[in-house]
Protein backbone atom coordinates (compact mmCIF):
# COMPACT_ATOMS: atom_id res chain seq x y z
CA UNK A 1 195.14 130.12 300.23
CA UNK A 2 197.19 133.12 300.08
CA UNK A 3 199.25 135.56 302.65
CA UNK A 4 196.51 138.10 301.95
CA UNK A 5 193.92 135.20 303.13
CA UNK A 6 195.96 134.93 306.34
CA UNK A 7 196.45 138.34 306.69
CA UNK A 8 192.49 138.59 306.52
CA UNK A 9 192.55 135.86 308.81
CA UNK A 10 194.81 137.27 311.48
CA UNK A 11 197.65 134.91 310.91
CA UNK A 12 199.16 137.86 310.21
CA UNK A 13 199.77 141.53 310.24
CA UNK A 14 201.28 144.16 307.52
CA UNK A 15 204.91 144.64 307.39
CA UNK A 16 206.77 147.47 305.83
CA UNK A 17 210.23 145.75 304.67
CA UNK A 18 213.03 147.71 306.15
CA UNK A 19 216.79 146.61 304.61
CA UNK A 20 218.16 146.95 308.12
CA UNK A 21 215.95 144.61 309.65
CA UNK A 22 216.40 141.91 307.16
CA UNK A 23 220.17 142.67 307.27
CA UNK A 24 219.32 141.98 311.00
CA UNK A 25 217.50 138.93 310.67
CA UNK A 26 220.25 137.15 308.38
CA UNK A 27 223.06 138.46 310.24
CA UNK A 28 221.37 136.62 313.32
CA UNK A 29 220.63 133.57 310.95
CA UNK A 30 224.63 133.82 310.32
CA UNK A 31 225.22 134.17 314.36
CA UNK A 32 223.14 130.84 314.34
CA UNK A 33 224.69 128.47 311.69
CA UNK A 34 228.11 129.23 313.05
CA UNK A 35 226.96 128.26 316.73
CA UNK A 36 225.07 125.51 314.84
CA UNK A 37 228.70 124.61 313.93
CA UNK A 38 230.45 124.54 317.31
CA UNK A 39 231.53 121.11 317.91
CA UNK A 40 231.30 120.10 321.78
CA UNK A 41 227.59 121.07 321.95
CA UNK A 42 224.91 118.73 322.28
CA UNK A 43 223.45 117.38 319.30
CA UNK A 44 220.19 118.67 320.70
CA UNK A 45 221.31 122.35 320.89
CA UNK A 46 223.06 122.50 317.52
CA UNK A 47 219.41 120.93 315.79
CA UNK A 48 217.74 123.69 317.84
CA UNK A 49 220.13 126.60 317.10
CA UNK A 50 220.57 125.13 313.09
CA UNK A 51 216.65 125.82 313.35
CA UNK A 52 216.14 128.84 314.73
CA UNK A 53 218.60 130.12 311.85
CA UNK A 54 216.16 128.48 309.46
CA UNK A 55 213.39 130.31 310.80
CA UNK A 56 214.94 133.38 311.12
CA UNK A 57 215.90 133.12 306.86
CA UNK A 58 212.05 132.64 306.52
CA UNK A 59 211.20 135.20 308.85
CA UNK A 60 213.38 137.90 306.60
CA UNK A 61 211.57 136.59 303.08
CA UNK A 62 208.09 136.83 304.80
CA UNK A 63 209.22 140.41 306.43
CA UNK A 64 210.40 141.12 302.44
CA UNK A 65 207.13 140.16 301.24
CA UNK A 66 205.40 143.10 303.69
CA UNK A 67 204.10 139.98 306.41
CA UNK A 68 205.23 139.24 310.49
CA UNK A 69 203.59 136.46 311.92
CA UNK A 70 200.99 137.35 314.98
CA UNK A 71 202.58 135.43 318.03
CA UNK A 72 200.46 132.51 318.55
CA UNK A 73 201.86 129.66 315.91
CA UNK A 74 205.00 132.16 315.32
CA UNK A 75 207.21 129.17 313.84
CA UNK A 76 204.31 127.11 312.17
CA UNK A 77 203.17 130.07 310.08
CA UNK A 78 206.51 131.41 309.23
CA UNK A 79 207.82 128.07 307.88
CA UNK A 80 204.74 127.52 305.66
CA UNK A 81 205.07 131.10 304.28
CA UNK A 82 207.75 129.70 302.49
CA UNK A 83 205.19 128.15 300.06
CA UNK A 84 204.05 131.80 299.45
CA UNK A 85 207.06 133.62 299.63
CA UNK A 86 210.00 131.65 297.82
CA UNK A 87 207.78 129.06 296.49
CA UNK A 88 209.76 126.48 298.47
CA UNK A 89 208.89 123.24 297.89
CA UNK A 90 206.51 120.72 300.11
CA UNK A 91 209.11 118.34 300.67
CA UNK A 92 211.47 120.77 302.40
CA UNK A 93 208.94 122.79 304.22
CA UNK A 94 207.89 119.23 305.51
CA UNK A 95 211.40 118.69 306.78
CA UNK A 96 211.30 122.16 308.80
CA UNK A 97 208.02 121.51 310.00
CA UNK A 98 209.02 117.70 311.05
CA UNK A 99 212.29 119.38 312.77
CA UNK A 100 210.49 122.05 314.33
CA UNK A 101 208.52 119.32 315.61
CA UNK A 102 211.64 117.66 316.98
CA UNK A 103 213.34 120.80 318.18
CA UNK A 104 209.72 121.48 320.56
CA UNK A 105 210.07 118.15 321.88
CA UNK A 106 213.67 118.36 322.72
CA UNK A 107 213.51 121.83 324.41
CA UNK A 108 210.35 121.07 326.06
CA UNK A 109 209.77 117.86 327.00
CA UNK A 110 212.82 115.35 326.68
CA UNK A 111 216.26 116.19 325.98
CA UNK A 112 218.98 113.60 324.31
CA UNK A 113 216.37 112.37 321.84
CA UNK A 114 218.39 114.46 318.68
CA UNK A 115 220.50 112.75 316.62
CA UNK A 116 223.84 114.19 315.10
CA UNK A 117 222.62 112.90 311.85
CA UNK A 118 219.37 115.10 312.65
CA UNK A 119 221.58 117.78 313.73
CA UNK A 120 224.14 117.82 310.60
CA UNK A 121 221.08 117.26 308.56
CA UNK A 122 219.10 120.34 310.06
CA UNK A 123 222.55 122.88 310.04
CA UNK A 124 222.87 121.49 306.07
CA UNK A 125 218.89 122.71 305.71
CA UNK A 126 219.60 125.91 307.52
CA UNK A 127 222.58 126.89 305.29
CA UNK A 128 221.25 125.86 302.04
CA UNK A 129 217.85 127.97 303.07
CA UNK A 130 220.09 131.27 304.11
CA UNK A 131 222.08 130.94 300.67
CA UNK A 132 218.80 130.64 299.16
CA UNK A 133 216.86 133.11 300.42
CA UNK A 134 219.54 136.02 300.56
CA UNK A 135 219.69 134.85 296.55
CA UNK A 136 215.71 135.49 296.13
CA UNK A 137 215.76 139.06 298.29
CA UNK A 138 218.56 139.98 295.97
CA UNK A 139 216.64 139.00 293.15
CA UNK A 140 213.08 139.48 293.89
CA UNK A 141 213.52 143.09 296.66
CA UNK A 142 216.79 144.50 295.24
CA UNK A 143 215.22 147.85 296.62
CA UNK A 144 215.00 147.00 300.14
CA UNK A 145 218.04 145.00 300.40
CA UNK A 146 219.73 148.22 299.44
CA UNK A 147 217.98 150.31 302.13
C-alpha cells in the first residue's frame, strides 16, 4: 500500500502544497496544544483539543506530500498517512488511532470517561508530533515551507 494506491482508491485527492496553508495548519496545531494546556478544562476537552492538534500536524505532512483526505474517514486516513509520510512508527500511530478512538467516544457518546493521565499523555503526543513534523517539512519540503 501506498498514498498513490489510496489516491487510486479515492481515499484521497491531489494536493498542491501551499507554505501558507501548512503555516496555517501548524499555527492552528499551536492554537491547540496551548488550549490543550489550559488548566480548569475538563480532562475530556484537553484529550480532544491535544488531538485535534495531532491531526492537524499530520494533516500539514500529508498536505506537504501533495495528499487531503476525501471527507468520509477524514481522521482515520490522515493518522495512518503518517506511515507514508514521516514514516512514523506503528506503535505511535496505534496510540493516535486508540485516542482518536477515545476522543469519538467522549464527544459522542459519553463524556467524563478521559483520564488526565490520557489527557497529559495525548497533549505530550501532540507536542512531540508538531516538533517532529515541522522538523521533517523543514527537512524533507524546504521549498514550500518557504513559500
Amino acid at each position: 500500500m501506498s498514498l498513490q494506491d489510496w489516491l487510486e482508491d479515492g481515499r484521497l485527492r491531489a494536493h498542491k502544497p501551499d507554505g501558507r496553508d501548512l503555516a496555517r495548519l501548524l499555527a492552528a496545531a499551536d492554537r491547540d496544544l496551548a488550549d490543550a494546556r489550559v488548566h480548569g478544562l475538563s480532562a475530556d476537552r484537553r484529550l480532544a483539543t491535544a488531538y485535534n492538534a495531532a491531526l492537524l500536524s499530520a494533516t500539514a505532512a500529508l498536505a506537504a506530500s501533495g495528499y487531503r483526505v476525501r471527507q468520509e474517514g477524514h481522521h482515520y486516513w490522515t493518522i495512518q498517512s503518517l506511515a507514508f509520510t514521516m514514516r512514523l512508527d506503528d506503535k505511535t500511530i496505534e496510540k493516535l488511532d486508540k485516542f482518536r478512538k477515545k476522543r469519538n467516544i467522549s464527544d459522542y457518546e459519553m463524556t467524563g470517561m478521559v483520564s488526565e493521565q490520557e489527557a497529559g499523555e495525548m497533549l505530550s503526543l501532540a507536542q512531540n508530533l508538531r516538533a517532529t513534523v515541522e522538523k521533517w517539512l523543514r527537512e524533507h519540503h524546504p521549498k514550500v515551507m518557504q513559500g
